[in-house]
Protein backbone atom coordinates (compact mmCIF):
# COMPACT_ATOMS: atom_id res chain seq x y z
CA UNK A 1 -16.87 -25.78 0.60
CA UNK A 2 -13.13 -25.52 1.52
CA UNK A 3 -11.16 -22.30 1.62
CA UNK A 4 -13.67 -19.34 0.72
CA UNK A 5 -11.20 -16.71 -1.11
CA UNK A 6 -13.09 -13.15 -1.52
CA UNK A 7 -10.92 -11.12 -3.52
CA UNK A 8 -10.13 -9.56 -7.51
CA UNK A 9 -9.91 -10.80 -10.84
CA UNK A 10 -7.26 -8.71 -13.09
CA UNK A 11 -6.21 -8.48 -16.35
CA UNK A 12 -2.29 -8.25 -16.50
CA UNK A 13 -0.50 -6.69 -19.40
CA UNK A 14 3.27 -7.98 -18.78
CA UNK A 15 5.86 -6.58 -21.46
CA UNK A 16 9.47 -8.27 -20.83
CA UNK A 17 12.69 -6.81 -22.06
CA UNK A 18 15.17 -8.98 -24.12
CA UNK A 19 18.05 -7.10 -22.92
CA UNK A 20 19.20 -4.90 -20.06
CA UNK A 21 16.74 -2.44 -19.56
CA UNK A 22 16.66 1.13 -20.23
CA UNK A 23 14.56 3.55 -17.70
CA UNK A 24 13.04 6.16 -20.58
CA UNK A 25 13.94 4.71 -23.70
CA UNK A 26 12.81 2.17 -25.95
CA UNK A 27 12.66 -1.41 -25.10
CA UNK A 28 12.38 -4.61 -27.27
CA UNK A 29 11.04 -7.06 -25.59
CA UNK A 30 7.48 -9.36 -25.76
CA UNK A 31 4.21 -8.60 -24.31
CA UNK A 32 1.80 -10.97 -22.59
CA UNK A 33 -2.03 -10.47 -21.24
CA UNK A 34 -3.47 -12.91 -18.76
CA UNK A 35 -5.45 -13.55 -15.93
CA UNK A 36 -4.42 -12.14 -13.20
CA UNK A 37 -5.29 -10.27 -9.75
CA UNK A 38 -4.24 -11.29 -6.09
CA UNK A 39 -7.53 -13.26 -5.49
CA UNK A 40 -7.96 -15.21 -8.70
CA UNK A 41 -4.28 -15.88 -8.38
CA UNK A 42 -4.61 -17.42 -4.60
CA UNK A 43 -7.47 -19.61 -5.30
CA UNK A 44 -6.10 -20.89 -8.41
CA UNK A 45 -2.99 -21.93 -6.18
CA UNK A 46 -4.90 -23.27 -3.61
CA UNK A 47 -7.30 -25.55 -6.39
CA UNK A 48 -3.73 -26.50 -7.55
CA UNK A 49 -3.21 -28.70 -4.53
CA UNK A 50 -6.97 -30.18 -5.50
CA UNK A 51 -8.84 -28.22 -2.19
CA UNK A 52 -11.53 -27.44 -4.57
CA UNK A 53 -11.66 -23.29 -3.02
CA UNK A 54 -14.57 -21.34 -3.68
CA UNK A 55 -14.25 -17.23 -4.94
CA UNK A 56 -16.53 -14.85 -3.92
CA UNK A 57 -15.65 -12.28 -6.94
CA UNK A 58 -16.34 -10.31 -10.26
CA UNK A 59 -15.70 -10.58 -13.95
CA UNK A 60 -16.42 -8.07 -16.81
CA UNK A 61 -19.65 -9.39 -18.58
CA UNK A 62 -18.12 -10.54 -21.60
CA UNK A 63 -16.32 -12.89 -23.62
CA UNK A 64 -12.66 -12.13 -21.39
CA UNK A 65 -15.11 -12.40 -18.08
CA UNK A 66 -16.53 -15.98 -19.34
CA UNK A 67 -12.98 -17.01 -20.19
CA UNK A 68 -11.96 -16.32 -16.47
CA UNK A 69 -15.20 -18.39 -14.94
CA UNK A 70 -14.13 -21.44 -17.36
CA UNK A 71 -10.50 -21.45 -16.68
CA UNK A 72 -11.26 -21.33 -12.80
CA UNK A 73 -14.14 -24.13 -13.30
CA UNK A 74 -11.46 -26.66 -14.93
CA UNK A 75 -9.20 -25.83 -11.93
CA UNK A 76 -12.07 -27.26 -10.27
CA UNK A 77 -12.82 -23.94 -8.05
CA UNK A 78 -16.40 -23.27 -6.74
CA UNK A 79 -17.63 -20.18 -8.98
CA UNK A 80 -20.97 -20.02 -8.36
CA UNK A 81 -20.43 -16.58 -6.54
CA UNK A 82 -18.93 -15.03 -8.89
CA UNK A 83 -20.80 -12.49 -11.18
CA UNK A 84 -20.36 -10.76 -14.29
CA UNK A 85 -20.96 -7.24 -14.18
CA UNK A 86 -19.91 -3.74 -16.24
CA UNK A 87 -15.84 -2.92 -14.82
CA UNK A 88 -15.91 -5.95 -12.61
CA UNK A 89 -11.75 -6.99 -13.29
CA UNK A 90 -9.16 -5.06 -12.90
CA UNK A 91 -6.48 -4.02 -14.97
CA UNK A 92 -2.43 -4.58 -14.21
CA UNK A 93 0.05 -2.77 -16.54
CA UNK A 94 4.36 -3.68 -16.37
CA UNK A 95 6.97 -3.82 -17.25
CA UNK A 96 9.73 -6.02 -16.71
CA UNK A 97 13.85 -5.61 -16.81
CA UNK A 98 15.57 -8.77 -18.28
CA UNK A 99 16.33 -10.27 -14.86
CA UNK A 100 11.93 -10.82 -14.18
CA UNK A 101 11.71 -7.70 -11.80
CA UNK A 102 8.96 -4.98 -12.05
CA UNK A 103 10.24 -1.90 -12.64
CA UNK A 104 6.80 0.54 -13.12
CA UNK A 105 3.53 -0.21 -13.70
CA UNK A 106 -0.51 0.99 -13.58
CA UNK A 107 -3.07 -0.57 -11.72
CA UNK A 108 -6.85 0.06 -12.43
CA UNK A 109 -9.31 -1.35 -9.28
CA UNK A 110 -12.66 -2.51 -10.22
CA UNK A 111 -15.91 -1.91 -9.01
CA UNK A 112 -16.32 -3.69 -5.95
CA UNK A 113 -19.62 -2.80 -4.71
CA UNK A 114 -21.35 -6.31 -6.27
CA UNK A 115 -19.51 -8.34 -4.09
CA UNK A 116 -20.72 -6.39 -1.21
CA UNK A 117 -24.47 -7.40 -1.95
CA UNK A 118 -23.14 -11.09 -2.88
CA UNK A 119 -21.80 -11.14 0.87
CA UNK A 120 -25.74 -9.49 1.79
CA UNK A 121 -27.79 -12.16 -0.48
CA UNK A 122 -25.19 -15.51 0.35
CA UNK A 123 -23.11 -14.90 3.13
CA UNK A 124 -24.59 -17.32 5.40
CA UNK A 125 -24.20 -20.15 2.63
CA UNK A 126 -21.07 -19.17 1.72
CA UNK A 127 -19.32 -18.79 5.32
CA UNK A 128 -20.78 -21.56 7.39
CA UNK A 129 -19.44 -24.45 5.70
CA UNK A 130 -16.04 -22.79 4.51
CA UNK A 131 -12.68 -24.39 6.36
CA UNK A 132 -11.53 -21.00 6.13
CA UNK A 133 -11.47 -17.87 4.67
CA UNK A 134 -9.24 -15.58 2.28
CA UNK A 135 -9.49 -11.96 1.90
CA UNK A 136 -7.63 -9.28 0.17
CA UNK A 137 -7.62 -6.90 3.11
CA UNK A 138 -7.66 -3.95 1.03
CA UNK A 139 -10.65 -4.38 -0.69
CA UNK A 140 -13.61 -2.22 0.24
CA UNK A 141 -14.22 -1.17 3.97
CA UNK A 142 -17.74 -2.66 3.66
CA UNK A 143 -16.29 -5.92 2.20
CA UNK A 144 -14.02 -6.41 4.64
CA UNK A 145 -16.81 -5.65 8.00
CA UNK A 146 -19.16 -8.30 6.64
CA UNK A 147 -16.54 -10.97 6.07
CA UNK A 148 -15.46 -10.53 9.48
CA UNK A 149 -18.87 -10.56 10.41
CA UNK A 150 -19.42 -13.73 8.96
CA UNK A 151 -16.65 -15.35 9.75
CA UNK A 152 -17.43 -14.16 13.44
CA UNK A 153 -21.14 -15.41 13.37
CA UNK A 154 -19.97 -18.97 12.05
CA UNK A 155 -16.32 -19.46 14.05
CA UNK A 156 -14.26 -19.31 10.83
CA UNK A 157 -10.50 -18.41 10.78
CA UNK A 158 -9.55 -15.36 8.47
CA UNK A 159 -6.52 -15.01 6.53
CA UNK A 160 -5.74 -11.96 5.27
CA UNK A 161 -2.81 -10.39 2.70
CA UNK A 162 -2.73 -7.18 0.67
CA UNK A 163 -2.19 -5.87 -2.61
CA UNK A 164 -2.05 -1.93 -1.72
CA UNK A 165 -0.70 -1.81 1.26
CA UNK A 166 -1.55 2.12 1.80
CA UNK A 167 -5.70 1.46 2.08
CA UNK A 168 -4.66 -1.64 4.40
CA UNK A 169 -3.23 0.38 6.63
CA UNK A 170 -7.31 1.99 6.87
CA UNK A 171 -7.96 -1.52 7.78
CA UNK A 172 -5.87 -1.76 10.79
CA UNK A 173 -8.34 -2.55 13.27
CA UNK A 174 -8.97 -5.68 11.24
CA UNK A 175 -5.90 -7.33 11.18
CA UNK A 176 -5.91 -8.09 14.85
CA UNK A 177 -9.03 -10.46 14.04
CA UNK A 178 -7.06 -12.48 11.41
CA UNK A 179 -5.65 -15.81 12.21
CA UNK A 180 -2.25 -14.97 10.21
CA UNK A 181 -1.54 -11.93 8.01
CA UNK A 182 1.05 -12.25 5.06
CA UNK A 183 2.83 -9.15 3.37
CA UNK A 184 6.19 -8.23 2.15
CA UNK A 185 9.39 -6.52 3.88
CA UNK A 186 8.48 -3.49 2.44
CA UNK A 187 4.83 -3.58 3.55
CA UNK A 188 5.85 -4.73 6.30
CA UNK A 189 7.79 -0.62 6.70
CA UNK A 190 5.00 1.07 5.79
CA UNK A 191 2.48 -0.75 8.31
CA UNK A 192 4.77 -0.48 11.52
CA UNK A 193 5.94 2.73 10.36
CA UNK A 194 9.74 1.78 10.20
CA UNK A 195 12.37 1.18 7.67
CA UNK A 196 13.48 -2.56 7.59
CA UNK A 197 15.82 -2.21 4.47
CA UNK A 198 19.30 -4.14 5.11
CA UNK A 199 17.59 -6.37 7.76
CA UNK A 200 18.61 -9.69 7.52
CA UNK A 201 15.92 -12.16 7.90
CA UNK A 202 16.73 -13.36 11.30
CA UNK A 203 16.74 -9.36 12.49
CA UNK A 204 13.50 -9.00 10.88
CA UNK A 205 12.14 -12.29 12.71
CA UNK A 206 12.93 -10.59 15.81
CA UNK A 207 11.38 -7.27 15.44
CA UNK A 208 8.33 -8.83 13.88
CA UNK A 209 7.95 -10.86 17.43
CA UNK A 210 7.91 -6.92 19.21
CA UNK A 211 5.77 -5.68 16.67
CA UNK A 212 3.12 -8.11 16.38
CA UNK A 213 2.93 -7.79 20.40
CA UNK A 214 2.24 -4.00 20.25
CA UNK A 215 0.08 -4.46 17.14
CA UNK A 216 -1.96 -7.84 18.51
CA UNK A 217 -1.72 -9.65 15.42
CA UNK A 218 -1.62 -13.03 16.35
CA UNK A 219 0.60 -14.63 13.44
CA UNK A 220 2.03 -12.77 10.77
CA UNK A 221 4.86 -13.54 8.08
CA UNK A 222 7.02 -11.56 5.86
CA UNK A 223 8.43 -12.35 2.52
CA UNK A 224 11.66 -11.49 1.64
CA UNK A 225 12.36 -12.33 -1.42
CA UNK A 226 15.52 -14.94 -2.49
CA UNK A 227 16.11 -14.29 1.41
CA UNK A 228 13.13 -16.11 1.88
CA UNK A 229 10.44 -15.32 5.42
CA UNK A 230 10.59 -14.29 8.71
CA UNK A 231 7.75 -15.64 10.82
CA UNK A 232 6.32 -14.66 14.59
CA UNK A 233 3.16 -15.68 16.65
CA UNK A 234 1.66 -14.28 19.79
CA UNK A 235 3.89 -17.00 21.69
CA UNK A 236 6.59 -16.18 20.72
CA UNK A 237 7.51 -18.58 18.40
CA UNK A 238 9.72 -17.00 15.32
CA UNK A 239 12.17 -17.93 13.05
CA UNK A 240 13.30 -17.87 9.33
CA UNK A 241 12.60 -20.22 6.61
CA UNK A 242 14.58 -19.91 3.92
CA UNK A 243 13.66 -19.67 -0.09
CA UNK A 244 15.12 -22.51 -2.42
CA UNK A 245 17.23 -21.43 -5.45
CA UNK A 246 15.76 -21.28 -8.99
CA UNK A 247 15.96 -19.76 -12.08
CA UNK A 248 13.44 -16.91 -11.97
CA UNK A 249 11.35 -15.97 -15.07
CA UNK A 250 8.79 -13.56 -13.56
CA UNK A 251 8.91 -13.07 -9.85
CA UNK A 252 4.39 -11.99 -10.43
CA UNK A 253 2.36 -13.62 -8.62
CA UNK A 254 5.11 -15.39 -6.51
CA UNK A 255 3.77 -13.80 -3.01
CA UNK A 256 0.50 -15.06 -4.09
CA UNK A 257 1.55 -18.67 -4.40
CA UNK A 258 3.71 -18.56 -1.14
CA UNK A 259 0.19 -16.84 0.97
CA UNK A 260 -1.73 -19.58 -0.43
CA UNK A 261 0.93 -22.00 1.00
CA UNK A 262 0.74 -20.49 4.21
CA UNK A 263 -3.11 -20.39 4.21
CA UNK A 264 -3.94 -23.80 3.23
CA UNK A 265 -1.36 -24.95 5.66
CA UNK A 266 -2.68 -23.08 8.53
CA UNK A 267 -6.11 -24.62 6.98
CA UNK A 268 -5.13 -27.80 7.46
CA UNK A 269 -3.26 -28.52 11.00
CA UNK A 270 0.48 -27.37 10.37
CA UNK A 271 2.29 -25.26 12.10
CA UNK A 272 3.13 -22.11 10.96
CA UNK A 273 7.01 -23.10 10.23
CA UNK A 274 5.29 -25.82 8.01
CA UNK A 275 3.18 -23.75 6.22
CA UNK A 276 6.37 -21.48 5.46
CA UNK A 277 7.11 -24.58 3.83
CA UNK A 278 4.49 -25.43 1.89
CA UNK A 279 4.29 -21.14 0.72
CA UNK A 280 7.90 -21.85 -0.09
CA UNK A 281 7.40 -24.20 -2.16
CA UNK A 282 4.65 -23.01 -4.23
CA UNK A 283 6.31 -19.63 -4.64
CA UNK A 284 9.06 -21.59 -6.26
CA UNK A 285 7.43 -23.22 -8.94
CA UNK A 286 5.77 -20.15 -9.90
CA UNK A 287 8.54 -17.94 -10.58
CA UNK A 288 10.42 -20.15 -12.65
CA UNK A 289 7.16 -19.38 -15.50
CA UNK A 290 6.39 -16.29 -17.80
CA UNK A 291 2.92 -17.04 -17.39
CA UNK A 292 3.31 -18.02 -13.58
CA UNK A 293 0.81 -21.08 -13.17
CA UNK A 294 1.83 -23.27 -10.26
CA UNK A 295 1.79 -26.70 -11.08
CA UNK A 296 -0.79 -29.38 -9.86
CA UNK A 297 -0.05 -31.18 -6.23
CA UNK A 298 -1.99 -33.70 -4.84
CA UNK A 299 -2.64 -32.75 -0.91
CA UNK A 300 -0.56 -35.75 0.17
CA UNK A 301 2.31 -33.88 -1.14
CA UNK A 302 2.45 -31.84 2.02
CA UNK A 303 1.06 -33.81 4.49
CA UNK A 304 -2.15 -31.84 4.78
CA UNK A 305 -5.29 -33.19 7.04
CA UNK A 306 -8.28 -31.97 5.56
């Protein structure tokens, strides 16, 4: 079944500005809508490299929900738990400056209780032939119990990341059962309660070994942007792996792409400086796009054992 992702489908309306950006005034510029949300955007990575993932997640029941399914299904990802249901995707308004940064934007959650009883009626199916499983930690309390439940019951590793980092920090508890959690530097602040701004990534490597100690989160990395990651395990182990240079478009959906690097490397045997690697890599390819696909790999491409 391969990596099981359980997480949100979003619509994403993405207006660009042409030229330097004014906060309060009128903007010319060009406006996108696409598929989006921090689930449908990790298993679409991960089918990218040809793993074949399967989603456990929602779509509106119409002709946009349908879309979604068919897109995933060419990617080749398992959707046969998905469902379409009344408010099932979410909704992601921004805007963008001219250099590809977010500078405000809206979020409307769906309606996650139908995944809930898709966990209740197929859990057992779903979790005990995954290699592993993704979940948007943030996602309902409920969600989130029987997933670790699961995963529990059938000896599956959990990776977790976050797309509000403010309910995550509800799910606290929970992060000391995941095999590697993956958030940014400034998630990173609010979850330890501390301010890392003007840490350099080798500093940050080096209070994330303390933290994840006190916290007993086994392996966690944070993104930092062109500065690239800081890593740390339970060992010890920590370090810095640095991002390559490009040309960046739309910086959306790049911590997506570099989690679902990390994941399926984790997944698959490497180490957790590899999988930096492989996250790295992805993230690259994704940024340099206004519509932020990451291109096909075959799994040879990193060395993966599967």
């Amino acid at each position: 079944m391969g990596i099981v992702v359980i997480g949100d489908v979003f619509i994403d309306v993405k207006g660009y500005s042409t030229a330097p950006f004014i906060p309060g005034g009128r903007n010319a510029g060009e406006i996108q809508q696409i598929h989006g949300g921090v689930g449908r955007n990790v298993v679409e990575d991960i089918a990218n490299i040809e793993l074949k993932p399967t989603f456990v997640s929602l779509v509106d029941d119409d002709a946009m929900g349908e879309e979604v399914i068919r897109k995933l299904d060419r990617h080749k990802v398992d959707t046969r738990f998905m469902r379409k249901v009344p408010n099932g995707m979410g909704t992601w308004l921004a805007v963008f400056d001219q250099d590809g940064d977010v500078v405000a934007s809206i979020s409307k959650r769906p309606d996650h209780r139908p995944i809930e009883q898709i966990l209740e009626e197929c859990g057992d199916e779903i979790f005990q032939n995954a290699d592993s499983v993704v979940i948007e930690i943030d996602i309902d309390k409920e969600i989130v119990k029987k997933t670790f439940h699961y995963a529990e019951k059938y000896g599956k590793k959990v990776y977790a990341l976050v797309s509000n980092m403010t309910i995550a920090m509800e799910r606290r508890d929970f992060l000391r059962k995941t095999a590697c959690f993956v958030c940014n530097q400034q998630e990173a602040g609010i979850l330890f309660s501390e301010d890392y701004d003007g840490l350099s990534p080798e500093e940050m490597a080096e209070c994330l070994t303390k933290r994840i100690q006190s916290a007993h989160i086994p392996k966690m990395v944070v993104t930092m942007g062109s500065e690239g990651a800081a890593y740390a395990d339970q060992e010890g182990n920590h370090g810095v792996y640095p991002a390559k240079k490009v040309d960046v478009v739309d910086t959306t959906g790049a911590g997506d792409a570099f989690f679902a690097g990390v994941c399926v490397g984790l997944t698959y045997g490497k180490t957790l400086r590899e999988a930096c690697a492989i996250g790295t890599r992805l993230s690259s390819t994704v940024i340099c796009t206004s519509d932020n696909i990451c291109p096909r790999f075959m799994p040879e491409e990193f060395g993966l054992d599967r």
